[in-house]
PDB file of N, CA and C in Angstrom:
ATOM      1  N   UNK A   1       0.840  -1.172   0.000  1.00  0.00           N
ATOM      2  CA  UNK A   1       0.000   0.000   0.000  1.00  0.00           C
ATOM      3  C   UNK A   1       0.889   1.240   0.000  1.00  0.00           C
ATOM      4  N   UNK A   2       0.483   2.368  -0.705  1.00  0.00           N
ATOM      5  CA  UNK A   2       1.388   3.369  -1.124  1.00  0.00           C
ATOM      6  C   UNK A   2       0.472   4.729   0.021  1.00  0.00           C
ATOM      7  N   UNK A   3       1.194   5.295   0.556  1.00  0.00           N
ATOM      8  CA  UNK A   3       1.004   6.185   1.787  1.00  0.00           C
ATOM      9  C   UNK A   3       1.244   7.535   0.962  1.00  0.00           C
ATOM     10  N   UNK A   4       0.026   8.375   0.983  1.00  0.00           N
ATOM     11  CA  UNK A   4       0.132   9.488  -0.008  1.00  0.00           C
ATOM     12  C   UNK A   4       1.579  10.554   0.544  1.00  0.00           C
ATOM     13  N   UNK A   5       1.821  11.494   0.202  1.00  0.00           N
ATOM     14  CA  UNK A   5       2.953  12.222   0.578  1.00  0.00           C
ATOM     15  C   UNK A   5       2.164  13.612   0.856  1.00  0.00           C
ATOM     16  N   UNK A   6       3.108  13.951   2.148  1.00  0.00           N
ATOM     17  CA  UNK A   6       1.712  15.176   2.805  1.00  0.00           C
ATOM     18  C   UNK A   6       3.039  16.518   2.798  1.00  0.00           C
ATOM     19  N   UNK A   7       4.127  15.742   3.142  1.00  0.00           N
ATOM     20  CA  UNK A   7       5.064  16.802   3.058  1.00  0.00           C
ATOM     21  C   UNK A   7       5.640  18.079   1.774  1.00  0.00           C
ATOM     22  N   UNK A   8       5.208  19.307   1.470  1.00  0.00           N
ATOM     23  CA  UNK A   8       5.492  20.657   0.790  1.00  0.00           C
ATOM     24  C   UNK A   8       3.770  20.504   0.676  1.00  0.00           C
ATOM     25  N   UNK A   9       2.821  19.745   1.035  1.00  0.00           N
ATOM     26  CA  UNK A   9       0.951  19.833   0.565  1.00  0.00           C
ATOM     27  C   UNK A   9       0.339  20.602   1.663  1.00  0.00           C
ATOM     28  N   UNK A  10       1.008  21.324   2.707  1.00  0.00           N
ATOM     29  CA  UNK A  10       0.370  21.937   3.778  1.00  0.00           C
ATOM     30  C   UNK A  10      -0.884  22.748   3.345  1.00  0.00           C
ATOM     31  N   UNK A  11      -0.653  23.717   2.312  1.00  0.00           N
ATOM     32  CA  UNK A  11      -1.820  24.711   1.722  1.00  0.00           C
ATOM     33  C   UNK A  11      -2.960  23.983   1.121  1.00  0.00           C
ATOM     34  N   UNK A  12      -3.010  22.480   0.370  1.00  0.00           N
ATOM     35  CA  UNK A  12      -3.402  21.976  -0.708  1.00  0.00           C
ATOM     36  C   UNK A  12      -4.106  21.377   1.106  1.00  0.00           C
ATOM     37  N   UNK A  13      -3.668  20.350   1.676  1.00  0.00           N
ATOM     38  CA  UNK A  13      -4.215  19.738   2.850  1.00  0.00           C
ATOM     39  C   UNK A  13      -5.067  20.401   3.622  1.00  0.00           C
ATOM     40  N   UNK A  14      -4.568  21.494   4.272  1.00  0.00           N
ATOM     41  CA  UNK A  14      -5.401  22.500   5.078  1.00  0.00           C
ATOM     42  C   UNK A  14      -6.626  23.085   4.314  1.00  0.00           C
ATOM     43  N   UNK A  15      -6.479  23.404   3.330  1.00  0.00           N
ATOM     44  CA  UNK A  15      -7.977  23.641   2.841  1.00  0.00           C
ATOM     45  C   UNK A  15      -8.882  22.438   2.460  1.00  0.00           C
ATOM     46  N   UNK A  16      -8.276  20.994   2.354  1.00  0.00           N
ATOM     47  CA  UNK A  16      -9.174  20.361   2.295  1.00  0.00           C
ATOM     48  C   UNK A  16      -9.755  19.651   3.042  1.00  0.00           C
ATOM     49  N   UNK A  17      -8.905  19.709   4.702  1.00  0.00           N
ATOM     50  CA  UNK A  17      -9.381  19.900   5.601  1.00  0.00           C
ATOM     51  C   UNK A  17     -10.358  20.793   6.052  1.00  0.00           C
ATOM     52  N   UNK A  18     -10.648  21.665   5.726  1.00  0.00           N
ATOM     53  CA  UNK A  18     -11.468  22.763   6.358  1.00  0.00           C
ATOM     54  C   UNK A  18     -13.038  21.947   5.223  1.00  0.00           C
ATOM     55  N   UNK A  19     -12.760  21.766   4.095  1.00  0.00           N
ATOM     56  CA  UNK A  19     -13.869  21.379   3.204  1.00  0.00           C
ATOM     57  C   UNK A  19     -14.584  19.959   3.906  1.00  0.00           C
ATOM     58  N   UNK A  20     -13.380  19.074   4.460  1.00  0.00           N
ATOM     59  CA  UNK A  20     -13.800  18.029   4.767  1.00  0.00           C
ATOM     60  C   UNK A  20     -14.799  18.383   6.106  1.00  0.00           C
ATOM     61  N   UNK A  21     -14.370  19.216   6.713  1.00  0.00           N
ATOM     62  CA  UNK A  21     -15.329  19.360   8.267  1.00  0.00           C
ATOM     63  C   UNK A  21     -16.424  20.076   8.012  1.00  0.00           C
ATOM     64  N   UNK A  22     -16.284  20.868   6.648  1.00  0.00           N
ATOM     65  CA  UNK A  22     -17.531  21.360   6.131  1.00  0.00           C
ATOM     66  C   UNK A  22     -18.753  20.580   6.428  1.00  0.00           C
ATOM     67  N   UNK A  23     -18.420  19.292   5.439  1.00  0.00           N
ATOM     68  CA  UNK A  23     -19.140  18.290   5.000  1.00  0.00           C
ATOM     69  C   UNK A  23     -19.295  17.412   5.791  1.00  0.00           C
ATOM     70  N   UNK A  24     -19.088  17.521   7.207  1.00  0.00           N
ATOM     71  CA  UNK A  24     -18.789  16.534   8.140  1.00  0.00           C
ATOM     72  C   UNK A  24     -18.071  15.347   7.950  1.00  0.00           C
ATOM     73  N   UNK A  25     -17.200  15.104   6.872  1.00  0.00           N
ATOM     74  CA  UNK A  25     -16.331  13.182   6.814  1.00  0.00           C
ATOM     75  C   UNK A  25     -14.783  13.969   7.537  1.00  0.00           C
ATOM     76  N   UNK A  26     -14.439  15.418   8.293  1.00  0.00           N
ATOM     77  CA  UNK A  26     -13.404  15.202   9.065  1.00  0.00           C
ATOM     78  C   UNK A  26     -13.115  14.613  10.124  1.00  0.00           C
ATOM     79  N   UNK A  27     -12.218  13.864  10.671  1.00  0.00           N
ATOM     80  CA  UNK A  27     -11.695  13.222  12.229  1.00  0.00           C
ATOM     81  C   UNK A  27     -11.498  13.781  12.843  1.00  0.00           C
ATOM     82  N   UNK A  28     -10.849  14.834  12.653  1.00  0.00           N
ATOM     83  CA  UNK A  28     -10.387  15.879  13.640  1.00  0.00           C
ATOM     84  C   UNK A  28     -12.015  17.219  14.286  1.00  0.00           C
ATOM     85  N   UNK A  29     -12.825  16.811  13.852  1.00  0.00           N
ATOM     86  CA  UNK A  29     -13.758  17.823  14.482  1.00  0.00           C
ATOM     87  C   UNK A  29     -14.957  17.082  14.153  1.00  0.00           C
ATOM     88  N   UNK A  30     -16.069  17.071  15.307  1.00  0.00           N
ATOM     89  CA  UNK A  30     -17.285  16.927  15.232  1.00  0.00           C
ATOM     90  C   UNK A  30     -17.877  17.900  14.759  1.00  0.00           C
ATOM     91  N   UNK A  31     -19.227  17.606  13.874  1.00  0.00           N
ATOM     92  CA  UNK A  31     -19.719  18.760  12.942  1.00  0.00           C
ATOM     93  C   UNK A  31     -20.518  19.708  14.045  1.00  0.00           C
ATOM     94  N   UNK A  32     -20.788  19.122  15.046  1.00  0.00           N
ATOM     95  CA  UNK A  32     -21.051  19.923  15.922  1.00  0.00           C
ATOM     96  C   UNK A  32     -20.745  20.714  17.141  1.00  0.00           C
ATOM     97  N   UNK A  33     -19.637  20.642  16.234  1.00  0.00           N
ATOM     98  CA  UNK A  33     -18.087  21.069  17.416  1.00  0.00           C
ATOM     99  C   UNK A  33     -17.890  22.437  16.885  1.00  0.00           C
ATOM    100  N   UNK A  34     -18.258  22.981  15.815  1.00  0.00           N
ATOM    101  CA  UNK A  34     -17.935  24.264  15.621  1.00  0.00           C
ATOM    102  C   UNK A  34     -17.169  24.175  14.175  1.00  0.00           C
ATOM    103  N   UNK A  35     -17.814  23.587  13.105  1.00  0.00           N
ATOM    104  CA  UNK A  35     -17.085  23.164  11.960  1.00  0.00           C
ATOM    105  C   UNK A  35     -16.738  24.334  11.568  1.00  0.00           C
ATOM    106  N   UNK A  36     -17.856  25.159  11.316  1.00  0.00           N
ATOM    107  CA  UNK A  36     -18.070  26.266  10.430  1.00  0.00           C
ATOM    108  C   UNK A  36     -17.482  27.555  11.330  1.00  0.00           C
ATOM    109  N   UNK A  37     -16.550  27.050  12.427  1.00  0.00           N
ATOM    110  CA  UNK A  37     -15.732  28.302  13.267  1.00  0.00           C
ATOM    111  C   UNK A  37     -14.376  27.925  12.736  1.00  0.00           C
ATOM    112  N   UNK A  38     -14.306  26.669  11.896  1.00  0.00           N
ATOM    113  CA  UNK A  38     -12.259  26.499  11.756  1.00  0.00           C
ATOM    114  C   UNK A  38     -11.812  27.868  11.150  1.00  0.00           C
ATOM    115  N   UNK A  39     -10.574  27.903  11.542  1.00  0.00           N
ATOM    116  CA  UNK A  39      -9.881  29.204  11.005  1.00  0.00           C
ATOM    117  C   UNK A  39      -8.941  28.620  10.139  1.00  0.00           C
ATOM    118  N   UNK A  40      -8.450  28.824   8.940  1.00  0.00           N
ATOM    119  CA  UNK A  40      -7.194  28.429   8.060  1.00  0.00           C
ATOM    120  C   UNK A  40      -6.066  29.259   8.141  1.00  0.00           C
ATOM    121  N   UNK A  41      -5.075  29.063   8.766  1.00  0.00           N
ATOM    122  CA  UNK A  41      -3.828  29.896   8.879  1.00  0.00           C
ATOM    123  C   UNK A  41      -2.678  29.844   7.978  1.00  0.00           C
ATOM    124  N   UNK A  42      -2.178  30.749   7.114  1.00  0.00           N
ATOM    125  CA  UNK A  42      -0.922  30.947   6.660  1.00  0.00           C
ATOM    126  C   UNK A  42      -0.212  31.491   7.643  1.00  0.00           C
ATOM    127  N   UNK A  43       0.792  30.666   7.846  1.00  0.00           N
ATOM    128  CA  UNK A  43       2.236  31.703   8.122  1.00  0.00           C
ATOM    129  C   UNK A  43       3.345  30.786   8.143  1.00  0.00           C
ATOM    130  N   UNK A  44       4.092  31.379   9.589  1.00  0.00           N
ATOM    131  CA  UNK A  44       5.336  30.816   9.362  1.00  0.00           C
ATOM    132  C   UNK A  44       6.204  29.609  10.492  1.00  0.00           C
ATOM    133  N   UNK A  45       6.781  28.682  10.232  1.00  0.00           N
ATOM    134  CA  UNK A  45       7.415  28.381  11.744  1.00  0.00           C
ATOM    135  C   UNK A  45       8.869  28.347  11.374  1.00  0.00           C
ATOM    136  N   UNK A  46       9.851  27.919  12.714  1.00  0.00           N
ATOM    137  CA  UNK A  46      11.367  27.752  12.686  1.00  0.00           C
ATOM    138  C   UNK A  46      11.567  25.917  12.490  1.00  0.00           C
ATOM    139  N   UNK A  47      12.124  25.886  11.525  1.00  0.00           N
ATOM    140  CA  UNK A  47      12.621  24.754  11.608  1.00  0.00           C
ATOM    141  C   UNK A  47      14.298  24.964  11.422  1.00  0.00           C
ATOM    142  N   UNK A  48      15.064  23.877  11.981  1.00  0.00           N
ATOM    143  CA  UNK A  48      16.704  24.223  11.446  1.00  0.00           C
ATOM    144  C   UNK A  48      17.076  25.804  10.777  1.00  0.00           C
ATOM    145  N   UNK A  49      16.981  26.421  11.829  1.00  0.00           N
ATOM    146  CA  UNK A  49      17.245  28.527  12.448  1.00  0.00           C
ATOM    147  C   UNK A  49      16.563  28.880  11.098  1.00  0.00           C
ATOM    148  N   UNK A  50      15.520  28.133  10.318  1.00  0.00           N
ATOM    149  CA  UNK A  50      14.781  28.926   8.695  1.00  0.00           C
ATOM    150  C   UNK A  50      13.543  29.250   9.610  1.00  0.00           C
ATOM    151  N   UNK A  51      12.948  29.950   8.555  1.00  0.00           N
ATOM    152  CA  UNK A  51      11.143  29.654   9.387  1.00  0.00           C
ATOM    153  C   UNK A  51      11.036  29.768   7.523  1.00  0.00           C
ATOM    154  N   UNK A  52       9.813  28.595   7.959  1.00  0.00           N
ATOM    155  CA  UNK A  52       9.534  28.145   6.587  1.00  0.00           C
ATOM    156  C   UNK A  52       8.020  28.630   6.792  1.00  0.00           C
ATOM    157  N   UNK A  53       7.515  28.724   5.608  1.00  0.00           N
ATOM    158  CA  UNK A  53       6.217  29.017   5.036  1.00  0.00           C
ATOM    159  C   UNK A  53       5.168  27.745   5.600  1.00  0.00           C
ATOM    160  N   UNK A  54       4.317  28.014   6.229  1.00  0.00           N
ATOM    161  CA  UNK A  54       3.126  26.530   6.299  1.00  0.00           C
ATOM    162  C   UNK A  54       2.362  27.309   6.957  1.00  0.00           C
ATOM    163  N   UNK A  55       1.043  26.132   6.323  1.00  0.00           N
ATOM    164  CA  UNK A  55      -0.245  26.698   7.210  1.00  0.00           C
ATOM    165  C   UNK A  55      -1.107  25.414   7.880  1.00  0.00           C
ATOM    166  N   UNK A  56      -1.603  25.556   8.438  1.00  0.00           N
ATOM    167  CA  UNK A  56      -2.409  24.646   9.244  1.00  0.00           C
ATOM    168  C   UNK A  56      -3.820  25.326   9.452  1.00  0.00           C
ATOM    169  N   UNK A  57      -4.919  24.328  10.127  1.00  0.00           N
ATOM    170  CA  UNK A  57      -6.501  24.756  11.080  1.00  0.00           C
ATOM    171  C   UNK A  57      -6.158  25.028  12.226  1.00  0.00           C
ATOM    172  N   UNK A  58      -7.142  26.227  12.708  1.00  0.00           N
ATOM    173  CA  UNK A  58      -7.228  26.693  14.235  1.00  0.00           C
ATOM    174  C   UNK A  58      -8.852  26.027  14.488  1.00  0.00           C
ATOM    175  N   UNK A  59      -8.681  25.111  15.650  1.00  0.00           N
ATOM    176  CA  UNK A  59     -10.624  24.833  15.748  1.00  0.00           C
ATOM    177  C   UNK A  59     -10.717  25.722  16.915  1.00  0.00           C
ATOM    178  N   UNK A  60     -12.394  25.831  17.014  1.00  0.00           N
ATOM    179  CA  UNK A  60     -12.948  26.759  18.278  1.00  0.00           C
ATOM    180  C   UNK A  60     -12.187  26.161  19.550  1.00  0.00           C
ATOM    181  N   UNK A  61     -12.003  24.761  20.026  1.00  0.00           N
ATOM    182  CA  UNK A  61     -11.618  24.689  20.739  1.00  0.00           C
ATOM    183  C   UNK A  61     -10.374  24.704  21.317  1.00  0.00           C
ATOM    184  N   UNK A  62      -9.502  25.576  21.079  1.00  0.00           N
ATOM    185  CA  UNK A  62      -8.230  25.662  20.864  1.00  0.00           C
ATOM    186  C   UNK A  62      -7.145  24.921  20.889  1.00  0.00           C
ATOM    187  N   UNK A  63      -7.453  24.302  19.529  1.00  0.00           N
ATOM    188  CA  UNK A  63      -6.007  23.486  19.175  1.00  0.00           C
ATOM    189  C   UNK A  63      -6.284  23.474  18.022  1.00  0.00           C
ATOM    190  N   UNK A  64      -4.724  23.327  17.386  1.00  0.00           N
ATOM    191  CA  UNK A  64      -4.050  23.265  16.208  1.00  0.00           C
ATOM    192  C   UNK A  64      -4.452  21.911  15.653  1.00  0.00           C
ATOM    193  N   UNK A  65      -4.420  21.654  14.103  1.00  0.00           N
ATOM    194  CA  UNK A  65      -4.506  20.985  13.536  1.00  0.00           C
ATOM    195  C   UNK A  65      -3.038  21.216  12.209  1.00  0.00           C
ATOM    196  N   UNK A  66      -2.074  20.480  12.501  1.00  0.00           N
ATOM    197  CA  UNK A  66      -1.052  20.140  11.766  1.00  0.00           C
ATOM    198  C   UNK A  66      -1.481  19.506  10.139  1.00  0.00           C
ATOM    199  N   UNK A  67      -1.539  19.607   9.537  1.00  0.00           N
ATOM    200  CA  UNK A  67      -2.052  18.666   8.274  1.00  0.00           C
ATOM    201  C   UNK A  67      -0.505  17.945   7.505  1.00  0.00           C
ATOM    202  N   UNK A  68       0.196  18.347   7.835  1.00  0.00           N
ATOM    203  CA  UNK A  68       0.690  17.656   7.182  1.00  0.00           C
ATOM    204  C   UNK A  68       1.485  16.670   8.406  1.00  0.00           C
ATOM    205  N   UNK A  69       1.566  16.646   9.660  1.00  0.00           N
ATOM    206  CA  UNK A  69       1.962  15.911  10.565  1.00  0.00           C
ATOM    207  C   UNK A  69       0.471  14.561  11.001  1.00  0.00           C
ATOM    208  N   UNK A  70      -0.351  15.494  10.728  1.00  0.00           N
ATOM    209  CA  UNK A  70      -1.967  14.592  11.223  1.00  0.00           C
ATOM    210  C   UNK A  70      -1.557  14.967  12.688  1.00  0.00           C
ATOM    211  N   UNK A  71      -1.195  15.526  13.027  1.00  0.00           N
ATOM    212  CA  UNK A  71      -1.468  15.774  14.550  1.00  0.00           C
ATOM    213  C   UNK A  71      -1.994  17.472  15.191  1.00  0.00           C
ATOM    214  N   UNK A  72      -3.004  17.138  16.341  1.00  0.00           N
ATOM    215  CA  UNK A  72      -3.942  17.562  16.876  1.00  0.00           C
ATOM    216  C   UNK A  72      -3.167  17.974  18.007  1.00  0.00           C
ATOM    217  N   UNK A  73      -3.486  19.888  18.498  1.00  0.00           N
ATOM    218  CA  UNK A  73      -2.054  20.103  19.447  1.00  0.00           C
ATOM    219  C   UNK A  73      -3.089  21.120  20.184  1.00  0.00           C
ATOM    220  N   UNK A  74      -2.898  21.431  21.733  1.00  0.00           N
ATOM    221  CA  UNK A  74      -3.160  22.647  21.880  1.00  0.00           C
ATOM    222  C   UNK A  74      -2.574  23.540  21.183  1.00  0.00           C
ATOM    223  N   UNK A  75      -3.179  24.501  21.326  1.00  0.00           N
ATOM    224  CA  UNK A  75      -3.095  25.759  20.974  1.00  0.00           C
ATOM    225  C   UNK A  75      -1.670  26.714  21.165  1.00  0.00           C
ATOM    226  N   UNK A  76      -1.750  26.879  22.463  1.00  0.00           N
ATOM    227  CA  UNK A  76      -0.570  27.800  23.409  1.00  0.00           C
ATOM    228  C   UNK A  76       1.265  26.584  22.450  1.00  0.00           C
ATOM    229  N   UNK A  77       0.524  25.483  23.053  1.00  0.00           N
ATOM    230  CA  UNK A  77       1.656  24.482  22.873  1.00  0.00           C
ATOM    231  C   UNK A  77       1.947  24.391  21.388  1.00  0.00           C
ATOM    232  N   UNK A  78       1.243  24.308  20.672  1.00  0.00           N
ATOM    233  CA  UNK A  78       2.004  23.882  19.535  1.00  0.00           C
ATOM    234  C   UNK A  78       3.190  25.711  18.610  1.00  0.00           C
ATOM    235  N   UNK A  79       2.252  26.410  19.432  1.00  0.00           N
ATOM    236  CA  UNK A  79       2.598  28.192  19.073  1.00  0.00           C
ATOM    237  C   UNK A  79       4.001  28.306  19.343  1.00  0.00           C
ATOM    238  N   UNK A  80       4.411  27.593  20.760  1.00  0.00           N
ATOM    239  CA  UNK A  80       5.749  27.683  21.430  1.00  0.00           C
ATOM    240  C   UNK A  80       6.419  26.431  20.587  1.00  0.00           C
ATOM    241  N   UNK A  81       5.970  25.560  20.585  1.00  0.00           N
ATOM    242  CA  UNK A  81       7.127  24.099  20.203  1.00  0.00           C
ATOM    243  C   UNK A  81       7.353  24.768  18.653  1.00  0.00           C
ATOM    244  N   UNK A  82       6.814  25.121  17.882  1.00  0.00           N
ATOM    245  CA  UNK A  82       6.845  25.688  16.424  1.00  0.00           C
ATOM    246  C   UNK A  82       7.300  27.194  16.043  1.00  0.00           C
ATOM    247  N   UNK A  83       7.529  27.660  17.438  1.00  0.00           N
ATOM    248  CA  UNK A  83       8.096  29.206  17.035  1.00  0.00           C
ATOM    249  C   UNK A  83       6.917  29.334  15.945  1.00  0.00           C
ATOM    250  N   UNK A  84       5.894  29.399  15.890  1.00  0.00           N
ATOM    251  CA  UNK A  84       4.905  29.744  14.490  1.00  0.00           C
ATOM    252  C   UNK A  84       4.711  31.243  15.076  1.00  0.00           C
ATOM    253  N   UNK A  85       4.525  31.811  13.462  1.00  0.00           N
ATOM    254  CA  UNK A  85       3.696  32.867  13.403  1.00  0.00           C
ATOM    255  C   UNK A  85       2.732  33.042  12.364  1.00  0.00           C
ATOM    256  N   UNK A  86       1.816  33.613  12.968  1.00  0.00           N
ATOM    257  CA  UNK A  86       0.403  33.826  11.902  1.00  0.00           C
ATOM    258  C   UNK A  86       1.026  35.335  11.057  1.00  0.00           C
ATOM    259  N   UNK A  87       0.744  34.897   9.343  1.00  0.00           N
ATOM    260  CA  UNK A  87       0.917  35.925   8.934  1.00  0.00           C
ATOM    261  C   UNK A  87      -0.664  36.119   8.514  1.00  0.00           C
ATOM    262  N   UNK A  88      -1.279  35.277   7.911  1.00  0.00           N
ATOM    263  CA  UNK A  88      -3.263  35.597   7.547  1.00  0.00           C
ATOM    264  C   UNK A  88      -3.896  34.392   8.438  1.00  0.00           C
ATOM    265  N   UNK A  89      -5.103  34.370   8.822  1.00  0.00           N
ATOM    266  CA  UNK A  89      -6.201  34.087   8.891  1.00  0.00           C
ATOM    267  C   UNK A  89      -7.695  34.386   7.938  1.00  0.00           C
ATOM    268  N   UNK A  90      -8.106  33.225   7.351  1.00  0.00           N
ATOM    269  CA  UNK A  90      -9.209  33.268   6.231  1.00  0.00           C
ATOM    270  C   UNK A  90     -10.202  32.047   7.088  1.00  0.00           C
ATOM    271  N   UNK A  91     -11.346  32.685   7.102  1.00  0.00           N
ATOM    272  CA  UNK A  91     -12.532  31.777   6.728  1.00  0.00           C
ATOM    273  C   UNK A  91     -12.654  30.832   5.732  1.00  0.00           C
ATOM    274  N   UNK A  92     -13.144  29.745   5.653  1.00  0.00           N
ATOM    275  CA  UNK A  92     -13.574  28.356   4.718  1.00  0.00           C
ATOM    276  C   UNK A  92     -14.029  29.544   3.266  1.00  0.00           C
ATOM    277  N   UNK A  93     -14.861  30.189   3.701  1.00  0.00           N
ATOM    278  CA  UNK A  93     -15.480  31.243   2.611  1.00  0.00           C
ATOM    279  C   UNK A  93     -14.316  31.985   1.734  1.00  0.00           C
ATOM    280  N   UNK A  94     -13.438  32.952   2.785  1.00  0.00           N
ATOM    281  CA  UNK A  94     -12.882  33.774   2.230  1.00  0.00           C
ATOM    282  C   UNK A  94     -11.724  32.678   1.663  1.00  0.00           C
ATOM    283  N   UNK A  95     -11.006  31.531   2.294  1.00  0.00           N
ATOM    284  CA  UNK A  95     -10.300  31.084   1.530  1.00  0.00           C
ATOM    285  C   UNK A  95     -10.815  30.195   0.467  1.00  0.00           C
ATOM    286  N   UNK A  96     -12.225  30.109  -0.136  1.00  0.00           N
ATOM    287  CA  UNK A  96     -12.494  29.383  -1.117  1.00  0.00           C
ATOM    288  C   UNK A  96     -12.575  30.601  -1.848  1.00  0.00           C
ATOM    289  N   UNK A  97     -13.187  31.937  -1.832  1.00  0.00           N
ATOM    290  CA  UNK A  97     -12.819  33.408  -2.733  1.00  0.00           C
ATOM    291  C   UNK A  97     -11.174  32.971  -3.412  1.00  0.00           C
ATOM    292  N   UNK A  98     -10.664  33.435  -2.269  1.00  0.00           N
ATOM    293  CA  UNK A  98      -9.305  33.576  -2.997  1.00  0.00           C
ATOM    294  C   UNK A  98      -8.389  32.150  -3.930  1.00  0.00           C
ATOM    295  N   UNK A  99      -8.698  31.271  -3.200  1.00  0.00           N
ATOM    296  CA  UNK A  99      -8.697  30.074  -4.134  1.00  0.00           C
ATOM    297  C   UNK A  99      -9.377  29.851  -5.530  1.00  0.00           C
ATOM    298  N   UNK A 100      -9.975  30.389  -5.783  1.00  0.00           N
ATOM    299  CA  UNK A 100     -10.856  30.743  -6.898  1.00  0.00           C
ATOM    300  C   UNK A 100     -10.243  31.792  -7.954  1.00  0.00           C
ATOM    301  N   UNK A 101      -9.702  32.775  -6.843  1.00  0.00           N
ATOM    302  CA  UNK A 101      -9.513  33.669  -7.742  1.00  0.00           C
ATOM    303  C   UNK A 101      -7.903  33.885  -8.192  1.00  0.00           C
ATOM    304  N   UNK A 102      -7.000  32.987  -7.420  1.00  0.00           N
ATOM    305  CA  UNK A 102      -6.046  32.863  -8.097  1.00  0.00           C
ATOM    306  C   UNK A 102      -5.280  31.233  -8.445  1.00  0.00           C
ATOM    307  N   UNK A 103      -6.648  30.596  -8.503  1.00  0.00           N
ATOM    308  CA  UNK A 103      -6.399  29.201  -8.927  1.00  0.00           C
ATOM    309  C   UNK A 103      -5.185  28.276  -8.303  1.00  0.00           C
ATOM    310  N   UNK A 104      -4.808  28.382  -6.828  1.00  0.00           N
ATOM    311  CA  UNK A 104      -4.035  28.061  -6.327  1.00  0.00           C
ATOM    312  C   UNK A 104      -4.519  27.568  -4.359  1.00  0.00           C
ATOM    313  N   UNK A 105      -4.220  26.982  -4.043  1.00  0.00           N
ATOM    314  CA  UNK A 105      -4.161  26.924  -2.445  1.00  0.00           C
ATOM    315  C   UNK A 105      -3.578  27.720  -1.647  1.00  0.00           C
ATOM    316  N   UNK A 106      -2.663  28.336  -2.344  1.00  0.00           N
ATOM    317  CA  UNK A 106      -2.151  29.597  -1.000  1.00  0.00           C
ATOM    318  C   UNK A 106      -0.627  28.888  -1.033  1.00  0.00           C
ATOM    319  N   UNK A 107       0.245  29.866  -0.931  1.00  0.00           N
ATOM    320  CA  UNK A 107      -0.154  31.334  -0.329  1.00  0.00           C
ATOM    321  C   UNK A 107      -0.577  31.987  -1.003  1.00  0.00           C
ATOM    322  N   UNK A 108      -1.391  33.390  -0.481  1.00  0.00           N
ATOM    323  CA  UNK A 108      -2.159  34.239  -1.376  1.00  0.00           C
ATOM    324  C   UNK A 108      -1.494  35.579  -1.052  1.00  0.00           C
ATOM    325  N   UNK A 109      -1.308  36.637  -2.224  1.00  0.00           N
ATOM    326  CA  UNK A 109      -1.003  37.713  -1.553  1.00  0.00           C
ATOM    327  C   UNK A 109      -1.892  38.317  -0.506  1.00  0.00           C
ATOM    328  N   UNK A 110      -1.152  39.473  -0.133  1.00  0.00           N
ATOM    329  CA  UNK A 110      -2.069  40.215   0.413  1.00  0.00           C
ATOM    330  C   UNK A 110      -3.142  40.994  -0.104  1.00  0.00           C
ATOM    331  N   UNK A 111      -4.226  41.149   0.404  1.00  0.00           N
ATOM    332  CA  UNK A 111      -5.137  42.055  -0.754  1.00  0.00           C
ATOM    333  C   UNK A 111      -4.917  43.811   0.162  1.00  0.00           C
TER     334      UNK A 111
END
């Protein structure tokens, strides 16, 4: 069995994560957990002294959703273990706009 490859798919994953909890078939959130509150984050973390580009889900209940690790983190904790920083936050909505409108998963400029 061939194990898809999740690693440089963070933008492509995270939004189809957010689609999947739309529709309720995500694991990571009950549809009545606040589907339609996920937040989609671009930005940045430190890996080996770089900070590289990735984005991940914020759910209402505060924790991270990694997509390309599959792992489920608080919030506070995964902020510190990842040196992350948020450069955008988009809605399921606003990031299906901009996905649309520049035929890509992100990153998106700034508008």
């Amino acid at each position: 069995m061939t194990v898809p490859r999740r690693h440089c798919r963070c933008y492509e994953l995270a939004y189809k994560a957010m689609l999947d909890a739309r529709d309720g078939v995500a694991d990571f959130i009950a549809p009545a957990s606040g589907a339609d509150r996920l937040t989609l984050v671009h930005g940045l973390f430190h890996h080996h002294r770089q900070r590289i580009p990735h984005a991940w889900i914020e759910t209402p209940d505060d924790h991270v959703l990694d997509v390309v690790t599959n792992q489920r983190t608080p919030l506070d904790e995964y902020y510190a273990r990842m040196d992350a920083t948020i450069e955008r936050r988009y809605s399921l909505e606003e990031a299906a706009q901009l996905m649309l409108e520049h035929s890509h998963f992100g990153p998106w400029p700034a508008s």
